[in-house]
Protein backbone atom coordinates (compact mmCIF):
# COMPACT_ATOMS: atom_id res chain seq x y z
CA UNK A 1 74.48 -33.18 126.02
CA UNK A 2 71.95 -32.36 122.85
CA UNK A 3 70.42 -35.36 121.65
CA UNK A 4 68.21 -35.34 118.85
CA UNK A 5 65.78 -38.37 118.55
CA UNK A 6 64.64 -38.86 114.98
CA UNK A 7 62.53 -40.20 112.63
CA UNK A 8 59.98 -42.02 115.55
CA UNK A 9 56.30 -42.61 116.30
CA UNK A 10 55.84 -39.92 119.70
CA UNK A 11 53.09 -41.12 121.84
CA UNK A 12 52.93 -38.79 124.55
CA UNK A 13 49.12 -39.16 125.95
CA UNK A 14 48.98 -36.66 128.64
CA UNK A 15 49.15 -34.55 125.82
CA UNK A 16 47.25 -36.27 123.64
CA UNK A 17 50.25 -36.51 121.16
CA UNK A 18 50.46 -39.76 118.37
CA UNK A 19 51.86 -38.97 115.48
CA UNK A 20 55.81 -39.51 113.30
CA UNK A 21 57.85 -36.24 115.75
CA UNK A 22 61.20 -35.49 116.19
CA UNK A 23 62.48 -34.82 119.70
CA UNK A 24 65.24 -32.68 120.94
CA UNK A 25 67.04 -32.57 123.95
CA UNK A 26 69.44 -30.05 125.83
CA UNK A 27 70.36 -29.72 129.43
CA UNK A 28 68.19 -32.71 130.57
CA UNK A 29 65.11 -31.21 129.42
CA UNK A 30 62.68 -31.63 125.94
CA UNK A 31 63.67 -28.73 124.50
CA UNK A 32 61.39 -28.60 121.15
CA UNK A 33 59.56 -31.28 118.92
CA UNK A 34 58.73 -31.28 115.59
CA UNK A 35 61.40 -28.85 114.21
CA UNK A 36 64.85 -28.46 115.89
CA UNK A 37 65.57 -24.46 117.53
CA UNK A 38 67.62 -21.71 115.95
CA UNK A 39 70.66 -22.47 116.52
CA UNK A 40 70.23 -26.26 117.51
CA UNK A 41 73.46 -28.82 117.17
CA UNK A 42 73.12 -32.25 118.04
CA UNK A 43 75.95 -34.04 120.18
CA UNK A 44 73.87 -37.19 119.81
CA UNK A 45 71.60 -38.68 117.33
CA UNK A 46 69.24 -41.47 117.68
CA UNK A 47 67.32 -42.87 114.53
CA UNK A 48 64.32 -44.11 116.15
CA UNK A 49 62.79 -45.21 112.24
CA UNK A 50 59.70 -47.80 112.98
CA UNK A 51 59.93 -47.25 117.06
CA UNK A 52 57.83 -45.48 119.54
CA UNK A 53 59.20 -42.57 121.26
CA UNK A 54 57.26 -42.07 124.51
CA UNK A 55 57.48 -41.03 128.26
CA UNK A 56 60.14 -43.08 130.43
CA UNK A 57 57.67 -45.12 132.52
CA UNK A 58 56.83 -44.42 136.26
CA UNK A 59 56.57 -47.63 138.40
CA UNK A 60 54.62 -47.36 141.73
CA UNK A 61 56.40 -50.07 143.43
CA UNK A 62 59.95 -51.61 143.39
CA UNK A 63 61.51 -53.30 146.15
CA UNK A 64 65.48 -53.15 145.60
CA UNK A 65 66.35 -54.89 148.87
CA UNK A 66 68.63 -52.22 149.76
CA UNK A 67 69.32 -51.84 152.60
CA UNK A 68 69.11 -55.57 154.75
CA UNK A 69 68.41 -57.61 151.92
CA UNK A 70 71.26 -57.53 149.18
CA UNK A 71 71.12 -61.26 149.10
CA UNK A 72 68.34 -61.21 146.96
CA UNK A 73 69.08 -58.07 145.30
CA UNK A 74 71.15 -54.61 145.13
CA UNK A 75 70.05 -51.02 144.38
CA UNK A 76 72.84 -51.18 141.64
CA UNK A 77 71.37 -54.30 139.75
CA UNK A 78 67.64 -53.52 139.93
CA UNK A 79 67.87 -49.58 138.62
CA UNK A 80 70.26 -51.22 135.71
CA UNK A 81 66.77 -53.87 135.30
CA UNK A 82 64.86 -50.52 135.45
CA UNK A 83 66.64 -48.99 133.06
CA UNK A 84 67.03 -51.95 130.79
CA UNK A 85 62.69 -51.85 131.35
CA UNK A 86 62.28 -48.22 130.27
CA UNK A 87 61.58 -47.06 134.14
CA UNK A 88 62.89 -43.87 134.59
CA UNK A 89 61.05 -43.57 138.50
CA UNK A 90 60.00 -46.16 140.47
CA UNK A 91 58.92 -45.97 143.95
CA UNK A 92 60.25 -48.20 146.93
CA UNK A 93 58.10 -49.07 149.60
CA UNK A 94 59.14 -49.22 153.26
CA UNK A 95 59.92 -52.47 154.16
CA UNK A 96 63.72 -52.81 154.01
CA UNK A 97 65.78 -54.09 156.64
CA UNK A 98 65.49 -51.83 158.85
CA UNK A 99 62.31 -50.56 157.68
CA UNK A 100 62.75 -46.72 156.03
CA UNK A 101 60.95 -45.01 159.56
CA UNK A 102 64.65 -42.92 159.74
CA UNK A 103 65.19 -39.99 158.18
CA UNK A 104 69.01 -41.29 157.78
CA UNK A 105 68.21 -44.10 156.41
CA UNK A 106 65.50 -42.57 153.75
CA UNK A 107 68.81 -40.12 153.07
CA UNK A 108 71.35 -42.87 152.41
CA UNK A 109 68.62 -44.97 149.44
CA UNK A 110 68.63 -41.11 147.95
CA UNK A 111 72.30 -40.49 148.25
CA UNK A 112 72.92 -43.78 146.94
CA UNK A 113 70.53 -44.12 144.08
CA UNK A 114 71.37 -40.57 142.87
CA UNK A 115 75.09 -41.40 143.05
CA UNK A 116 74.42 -44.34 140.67
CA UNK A 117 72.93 -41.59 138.43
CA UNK A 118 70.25 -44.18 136.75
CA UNK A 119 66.66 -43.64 137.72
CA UNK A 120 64.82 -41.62 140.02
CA UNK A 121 64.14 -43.19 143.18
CA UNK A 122 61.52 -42.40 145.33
CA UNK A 123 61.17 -43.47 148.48
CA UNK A 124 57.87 -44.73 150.79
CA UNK A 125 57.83 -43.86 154.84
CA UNK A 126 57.08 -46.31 157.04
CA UNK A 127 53.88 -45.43 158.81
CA UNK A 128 54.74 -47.09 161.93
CA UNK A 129 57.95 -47.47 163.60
CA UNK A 130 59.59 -50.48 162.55
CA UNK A 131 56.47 -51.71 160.60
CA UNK A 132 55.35 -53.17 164.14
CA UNK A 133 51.66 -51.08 164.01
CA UNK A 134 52.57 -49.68 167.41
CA UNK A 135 53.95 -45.90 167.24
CA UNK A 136 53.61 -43.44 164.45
CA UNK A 137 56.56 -42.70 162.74
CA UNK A 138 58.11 -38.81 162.43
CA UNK A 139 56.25 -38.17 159.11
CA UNK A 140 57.52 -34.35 158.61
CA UNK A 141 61.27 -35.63 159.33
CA UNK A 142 60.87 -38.35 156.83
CA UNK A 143 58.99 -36.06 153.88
CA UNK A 144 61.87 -33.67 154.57
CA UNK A 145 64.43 -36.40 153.99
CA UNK A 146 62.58 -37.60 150.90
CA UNK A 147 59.61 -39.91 151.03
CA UNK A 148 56.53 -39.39 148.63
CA UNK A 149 53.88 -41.31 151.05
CA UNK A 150 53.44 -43.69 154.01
CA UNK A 151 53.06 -47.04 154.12
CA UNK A 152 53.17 -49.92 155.91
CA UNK A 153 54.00 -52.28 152.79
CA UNK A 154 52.94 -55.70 152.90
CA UNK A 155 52.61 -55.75 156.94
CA UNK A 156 48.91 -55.88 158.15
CA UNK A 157 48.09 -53.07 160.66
CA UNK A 158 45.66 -54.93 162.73
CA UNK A 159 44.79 -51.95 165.24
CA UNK A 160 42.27 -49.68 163.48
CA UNK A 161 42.71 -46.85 165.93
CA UNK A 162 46.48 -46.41 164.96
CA UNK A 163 45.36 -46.27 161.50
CA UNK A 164 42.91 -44.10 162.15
CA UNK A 165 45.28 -41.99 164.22
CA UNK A 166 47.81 -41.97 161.15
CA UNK A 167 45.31 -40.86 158.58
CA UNK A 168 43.98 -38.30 161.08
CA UNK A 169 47.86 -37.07 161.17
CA UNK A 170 48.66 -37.65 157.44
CA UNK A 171 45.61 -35.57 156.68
CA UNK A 172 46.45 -32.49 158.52
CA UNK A 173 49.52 -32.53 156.81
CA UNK A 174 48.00 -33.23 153.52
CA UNK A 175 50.21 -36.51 152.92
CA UNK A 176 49.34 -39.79 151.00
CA UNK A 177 49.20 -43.21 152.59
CA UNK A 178 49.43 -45.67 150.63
CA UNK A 179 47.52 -49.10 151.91
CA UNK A 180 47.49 -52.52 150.42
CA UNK A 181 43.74 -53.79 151.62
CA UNK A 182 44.07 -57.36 153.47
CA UNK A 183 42.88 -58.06 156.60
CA UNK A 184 45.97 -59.87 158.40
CA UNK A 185 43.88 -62.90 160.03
CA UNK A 186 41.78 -63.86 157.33
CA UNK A 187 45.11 -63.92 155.33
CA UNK A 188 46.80 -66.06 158.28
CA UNK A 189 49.14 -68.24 156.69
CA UNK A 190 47.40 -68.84 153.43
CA UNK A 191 49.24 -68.73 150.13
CA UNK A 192 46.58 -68.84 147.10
CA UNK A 193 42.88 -67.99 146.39
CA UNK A 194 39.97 -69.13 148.34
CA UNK A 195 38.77 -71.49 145.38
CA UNK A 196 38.92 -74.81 143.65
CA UNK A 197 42.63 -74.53 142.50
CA UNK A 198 43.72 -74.11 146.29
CA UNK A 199 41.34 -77.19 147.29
CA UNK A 200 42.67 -79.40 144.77
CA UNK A 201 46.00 -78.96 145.67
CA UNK A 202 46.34 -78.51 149.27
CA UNK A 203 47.30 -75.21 149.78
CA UNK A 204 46.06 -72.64 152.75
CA UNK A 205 43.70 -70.22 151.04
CA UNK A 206 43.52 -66.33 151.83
CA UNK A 207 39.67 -65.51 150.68
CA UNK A 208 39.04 -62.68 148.29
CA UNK A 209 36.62 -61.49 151.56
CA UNK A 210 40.28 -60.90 153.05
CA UNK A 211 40.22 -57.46 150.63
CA UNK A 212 37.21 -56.35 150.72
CA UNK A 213 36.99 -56.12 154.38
CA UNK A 214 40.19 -54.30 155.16
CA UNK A 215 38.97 -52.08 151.84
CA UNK A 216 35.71 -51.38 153.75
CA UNK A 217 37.59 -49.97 156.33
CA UNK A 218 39.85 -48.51 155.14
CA UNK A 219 37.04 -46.25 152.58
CA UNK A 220 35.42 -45.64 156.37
CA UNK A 221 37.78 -43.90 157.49
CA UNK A 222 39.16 -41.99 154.32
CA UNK A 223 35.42 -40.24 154.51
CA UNK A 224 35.67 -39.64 158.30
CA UNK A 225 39.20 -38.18 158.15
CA UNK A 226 39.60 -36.95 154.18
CA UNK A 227 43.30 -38.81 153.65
CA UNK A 228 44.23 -38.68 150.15
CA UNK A 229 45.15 -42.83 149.85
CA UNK A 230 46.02 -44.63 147.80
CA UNK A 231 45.26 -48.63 147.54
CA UNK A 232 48.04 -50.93 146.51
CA UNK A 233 47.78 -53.82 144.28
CA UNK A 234 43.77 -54.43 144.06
CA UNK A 235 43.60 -58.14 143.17
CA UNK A 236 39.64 -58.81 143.68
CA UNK A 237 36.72 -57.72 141.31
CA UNK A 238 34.73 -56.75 144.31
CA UNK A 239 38.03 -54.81 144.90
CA UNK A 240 37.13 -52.96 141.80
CA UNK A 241 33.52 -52.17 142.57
CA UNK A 242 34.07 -50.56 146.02
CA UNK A 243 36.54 -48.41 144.15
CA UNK A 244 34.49 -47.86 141.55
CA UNK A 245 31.73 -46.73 144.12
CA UNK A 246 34.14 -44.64 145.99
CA UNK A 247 35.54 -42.34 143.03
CA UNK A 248 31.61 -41.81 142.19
CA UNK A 249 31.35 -40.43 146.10
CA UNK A 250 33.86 -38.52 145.30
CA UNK A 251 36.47 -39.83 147.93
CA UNK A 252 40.38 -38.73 147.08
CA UNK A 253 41.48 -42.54 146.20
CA UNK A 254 43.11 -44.02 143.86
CA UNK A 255 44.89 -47.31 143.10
CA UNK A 256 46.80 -49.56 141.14
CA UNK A 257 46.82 -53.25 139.77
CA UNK A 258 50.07 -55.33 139.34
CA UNK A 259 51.41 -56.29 135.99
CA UNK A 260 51.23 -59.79 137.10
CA UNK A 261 47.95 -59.78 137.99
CA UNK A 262 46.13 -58.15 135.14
CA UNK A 263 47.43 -61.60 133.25
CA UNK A 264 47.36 -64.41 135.38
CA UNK A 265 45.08 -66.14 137.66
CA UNK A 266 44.73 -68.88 140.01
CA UNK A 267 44.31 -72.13 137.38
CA UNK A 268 48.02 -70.76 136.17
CA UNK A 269 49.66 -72.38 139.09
CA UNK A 270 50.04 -75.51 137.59
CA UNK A 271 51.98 -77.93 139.93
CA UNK A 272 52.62 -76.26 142.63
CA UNK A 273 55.27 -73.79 140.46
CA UNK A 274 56.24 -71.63 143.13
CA UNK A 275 57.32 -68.68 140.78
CA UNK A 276 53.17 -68.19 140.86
CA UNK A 277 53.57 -67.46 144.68
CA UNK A 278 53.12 -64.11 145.16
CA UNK A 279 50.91 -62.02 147.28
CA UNK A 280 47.68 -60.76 147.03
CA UNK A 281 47.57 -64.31 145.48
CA UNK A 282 46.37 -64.80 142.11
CA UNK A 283 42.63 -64.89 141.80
CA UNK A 284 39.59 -66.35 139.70
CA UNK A 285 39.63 -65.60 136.12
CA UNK A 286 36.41 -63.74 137.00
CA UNK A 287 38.76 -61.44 139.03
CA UNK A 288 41.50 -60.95 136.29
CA UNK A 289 38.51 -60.16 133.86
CA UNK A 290 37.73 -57.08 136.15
CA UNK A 291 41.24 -56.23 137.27
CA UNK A 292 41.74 -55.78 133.31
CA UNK A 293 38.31 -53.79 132.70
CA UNK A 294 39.21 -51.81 136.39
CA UNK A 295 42.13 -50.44 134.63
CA UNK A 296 40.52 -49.71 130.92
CA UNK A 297 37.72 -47.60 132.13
CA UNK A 298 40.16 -45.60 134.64
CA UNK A 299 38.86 -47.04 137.90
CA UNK A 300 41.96 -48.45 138.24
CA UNK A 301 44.87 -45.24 137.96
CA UNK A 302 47.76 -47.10 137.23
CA UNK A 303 49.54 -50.90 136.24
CA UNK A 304 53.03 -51.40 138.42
CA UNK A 305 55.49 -53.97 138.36
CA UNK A 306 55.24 -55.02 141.71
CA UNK A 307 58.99 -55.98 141.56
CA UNK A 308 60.16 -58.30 144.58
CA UNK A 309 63.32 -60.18 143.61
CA UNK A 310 63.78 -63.28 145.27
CA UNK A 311 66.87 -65.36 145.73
CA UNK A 312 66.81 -68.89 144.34
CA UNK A 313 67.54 -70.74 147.61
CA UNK A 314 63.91 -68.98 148.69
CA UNK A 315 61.87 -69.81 145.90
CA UNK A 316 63.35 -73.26 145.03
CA UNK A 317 61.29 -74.74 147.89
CA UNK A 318 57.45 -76.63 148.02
CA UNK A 319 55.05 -73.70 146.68
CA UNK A 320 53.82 -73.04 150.36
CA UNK A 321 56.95 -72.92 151.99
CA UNK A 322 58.51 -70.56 149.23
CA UNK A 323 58.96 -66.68 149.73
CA UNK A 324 56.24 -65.04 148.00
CA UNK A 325 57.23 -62.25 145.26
CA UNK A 326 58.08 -62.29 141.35
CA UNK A 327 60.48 -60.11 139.58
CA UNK A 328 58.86 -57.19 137.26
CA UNK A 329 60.70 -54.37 136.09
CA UNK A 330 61.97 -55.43 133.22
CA UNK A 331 58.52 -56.70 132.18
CA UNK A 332 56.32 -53.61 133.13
CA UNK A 333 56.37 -52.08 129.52
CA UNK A 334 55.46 -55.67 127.58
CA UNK A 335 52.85 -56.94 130.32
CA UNK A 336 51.48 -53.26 129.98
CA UNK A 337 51.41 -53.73 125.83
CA UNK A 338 50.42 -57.44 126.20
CA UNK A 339 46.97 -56.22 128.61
CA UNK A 340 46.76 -53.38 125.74
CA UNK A 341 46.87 -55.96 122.69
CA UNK A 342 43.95 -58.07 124.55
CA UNK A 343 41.73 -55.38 125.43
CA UNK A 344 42.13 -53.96 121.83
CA UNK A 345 42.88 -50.87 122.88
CA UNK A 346 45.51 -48.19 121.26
CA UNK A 347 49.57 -48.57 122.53
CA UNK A 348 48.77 -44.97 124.14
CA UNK A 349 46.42 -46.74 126.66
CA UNK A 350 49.44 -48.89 127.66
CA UNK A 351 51.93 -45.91 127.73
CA UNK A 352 49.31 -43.89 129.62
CA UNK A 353 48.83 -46.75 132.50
CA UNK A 354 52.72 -46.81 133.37
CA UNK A 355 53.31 -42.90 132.47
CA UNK A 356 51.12 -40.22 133.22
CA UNK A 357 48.65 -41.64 135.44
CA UNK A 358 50.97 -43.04 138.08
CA UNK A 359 52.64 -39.70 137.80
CA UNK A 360 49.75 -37.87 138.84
CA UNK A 361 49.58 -39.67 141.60
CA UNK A 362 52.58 -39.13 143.13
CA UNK A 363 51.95 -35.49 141.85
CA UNK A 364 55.36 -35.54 139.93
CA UNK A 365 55.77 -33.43 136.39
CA UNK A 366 56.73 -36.68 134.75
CA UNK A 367 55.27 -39.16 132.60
CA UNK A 368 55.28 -36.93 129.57
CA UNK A 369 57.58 -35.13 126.94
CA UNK A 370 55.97 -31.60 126.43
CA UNK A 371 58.55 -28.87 125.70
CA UNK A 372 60.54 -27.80 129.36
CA UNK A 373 59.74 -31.41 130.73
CA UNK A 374 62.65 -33.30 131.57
CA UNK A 375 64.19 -35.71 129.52
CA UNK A 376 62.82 -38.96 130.80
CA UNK A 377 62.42 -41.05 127.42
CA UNK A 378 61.72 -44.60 126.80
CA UNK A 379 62.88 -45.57 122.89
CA UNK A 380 60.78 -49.12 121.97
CA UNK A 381 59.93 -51.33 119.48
CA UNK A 382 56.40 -52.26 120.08
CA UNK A 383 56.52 -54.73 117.00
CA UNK A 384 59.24 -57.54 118.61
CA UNK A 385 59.28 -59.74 120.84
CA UNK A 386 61.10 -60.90 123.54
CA UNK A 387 61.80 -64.28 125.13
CA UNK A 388 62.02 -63.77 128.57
CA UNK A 389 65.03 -65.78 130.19
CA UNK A 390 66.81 -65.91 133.62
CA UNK A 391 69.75 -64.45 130.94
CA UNK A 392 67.66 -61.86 129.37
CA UNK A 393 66.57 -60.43 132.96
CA UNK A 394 69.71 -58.07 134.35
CA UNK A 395 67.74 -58.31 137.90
CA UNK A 396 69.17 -60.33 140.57
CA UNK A 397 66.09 -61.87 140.60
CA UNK A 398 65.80 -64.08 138.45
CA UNK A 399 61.92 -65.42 139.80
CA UNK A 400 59.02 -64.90 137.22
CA UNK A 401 56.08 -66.44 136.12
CA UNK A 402 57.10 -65.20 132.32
CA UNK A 403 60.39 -67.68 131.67
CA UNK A 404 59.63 -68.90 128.38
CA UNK A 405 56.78 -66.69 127.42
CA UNK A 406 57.56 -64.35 124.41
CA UNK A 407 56.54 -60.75 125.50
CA UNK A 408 56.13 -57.71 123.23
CA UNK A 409 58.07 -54.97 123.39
CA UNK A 410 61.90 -54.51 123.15
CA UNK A 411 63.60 -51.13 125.01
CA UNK A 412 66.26 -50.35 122.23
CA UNK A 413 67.04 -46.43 124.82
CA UNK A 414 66.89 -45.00 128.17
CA UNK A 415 67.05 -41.68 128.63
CA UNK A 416 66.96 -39.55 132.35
CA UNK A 417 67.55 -36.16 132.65
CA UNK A 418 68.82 -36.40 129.21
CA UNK A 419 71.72 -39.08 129.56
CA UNK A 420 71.09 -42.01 127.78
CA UNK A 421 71.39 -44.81 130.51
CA UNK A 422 70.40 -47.53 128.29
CA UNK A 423 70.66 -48.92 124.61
CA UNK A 424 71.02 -51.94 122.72
């Protein structure tokens, strides 16, 4: 279909583009901006007067419970939340039920998600067999079936020689792993931050030491093998340093922050509100402050959502006996405009966190809207404001820290591949 979007503010900043530019669309793809082609008839056309036209946003990770857990969630209701978010791609890490360490199984979330024709799906390896740290998985098999990078999720892998082994593997092969940096025993059992919050009320700590550590070793062995990896969901600002030192070196890392976490920190638990349980924990305000300058100054490549849906039954329990997670697709593009806003930076930084720079990660030719790209386009109104709402959220999750807040940012379209998947 040709769709013509008129009349709205393009912020495309890969390409350095801000400025009032029409967009036009044929076959899936951008096929001119500014001024339509010879010849050009629009099928469609949206007036996007007083909205921003930009990228459709690229979320680096989104669990959507399919397959195992579709009591919490299904792939059908969290790419409609995607959709309804402005996320056109979103990555899925490994640890379904079973884990993705198939090749069948990596083949049936593809088959699936592209037969629900919403967003793009891309899917994360396990790097162990069955997430159990004890056999390498058949990487080659599973990039041919699909998967981006390998991971082993959430799951500490306590044996430093397998990890070592899989880098060593991943390396000649020139894959990413993706790690999240916590050392497993330090993180035994605890639920918040190491600090005053967690001694007032009780709760089993996980120290921010529990990062840094497993970071240190990981950043060992990335300069003794020369993986590409990349480190999920930093939560400490001694997180943020070692990075910091590690680009500087020259190492090929990069990372990402959570939504959730370049907001809130440990004092926002309250009474023991269990939609505040999520892991890494929250940290000191200390650590927000340099999750949030991380990301401004580029240390940090890239905000997520860090979506985890969790079912009511799970979450409706004592904070510490509560499954850990909080619901974030549909919130990716305000959190990323909110963190924007407070920094006083431009709405392009925002775009630009979510867009481009988690696309160049995964090496993709998405996140931006230059003529020939495809038709991935998020239509918003950066000027409202939403009230978030277990009604407002089309996820079957319905578990977030943000019921009640007002948010800015409203998605009015969708558009992937050039079918508009979404609108008001």
């Amino acid at each position: 279909m040709n769709i013509s979007i008129k009349n709205g503010r393009l912020v495309d900043p890969r390409n350095n583009i801000d400025a009032p530019t029409d967009v036009f669309i044929a076959e899936g793809r951008i096929v001119a901006l500014g001024k339509a082609p010879a010849g050009y008839r629009a099928e469609k056309m949206i007036d996007a007067k007083g909205l921003v036209v930009c990228p459709g946003l690229v979320d680096l990770s989104a669990r959507l419970r399919e397959p195992g857990f579709e009591y919490k969630a299904t792939l059908e209701s969290e790419l409609h939340a995607a959709v309804a978010g402005g996320v056109t791609s979103l990555v899925c890490p490994p640890d379904t039920d079973p884990p993705l360490d198939e090749p069948g199984l990596v083949e049936m979330l593809k088959r699936r998600a592209e037969s629900l024709n919403l967003a793009h799906v891309y899917p994360l390896g396990a790097l162990t067999a069955g997430l159990k740290g004890m056999h390498l998985t058949e990487m080659a098999e599973l990039v041919h079936a699909g998967c981006v990078a390998f991971s082993h999720a959430d799951t500490p892998l306590a044996d430093t020689q397998m990890l070592w082994r899989a880098m060593q593997y991943a390396s000649t092969y020139s894959y990413q792993v993706w790690l999240r940096p916590q050392d497993g025993y330090l993180a035994r059992d605890g639920v918040a931050h190491d600090g005053e919050v967690a001694t007032r009320l009780g709760l089993p700590s996980i120290p921010a030491f529990a990062e840094t550590i497993a970071l240190s070793t990981i950043l060992m062995l990335v300069r003794e093998t020369g993986t590409r990896v990349h480190l999920c969901r930093l939560s400490s600002a001694a997180g943020v340093e070692m990075v910091r030192r590690a680009k500087a070196e020259g190492l090929p890392v990069s990372c990402d922050v959570s939504a959730h976490h370049a907001h809130l920190a440990d004092t926002d638990i309250g009474y023991f509100d269990s939609h505040y349980h999520v892991i890494p924990p929250f940290r000191s305000q200390r650590d927000r402050d340099g999750l949030r300058q991380g990301l401004a100054e580029g240390t940090i490549d890239a905000m997520c959502s860090d979506h985890a849906p969790v079912d009511e039954d799970a979450k409706q329990l004592p904070f510490g006996e509560s499954e850990a997670g909080a619901t974030g697709l549909e919130l990716l593009l305000s959190l990323a405009l909110k963190w924007a806003q407070e920094m006083n930076l431009p709405v392009s930084a925002a775009i630009n966190a979510v867009s481009a720079r988690p696309a160049a990660i995964l090496d993709l030719d998405a996140g931006h809207l230059a003529v020939g790209a495809a038709a991935d386009v998020c239509v918003f109104d950066a000027k409202a404001h939403v009230r978030i709402t277990a009604e407002h959220l089309r996820s079957q999750g319905k578990n977030t820290p943000y019921l009640g807040y007002e948010l800015p940012g409203r998605v009015h379209h969708t558009l992937v591949a050039g079918r508009v998947v979404f609108e008001i």
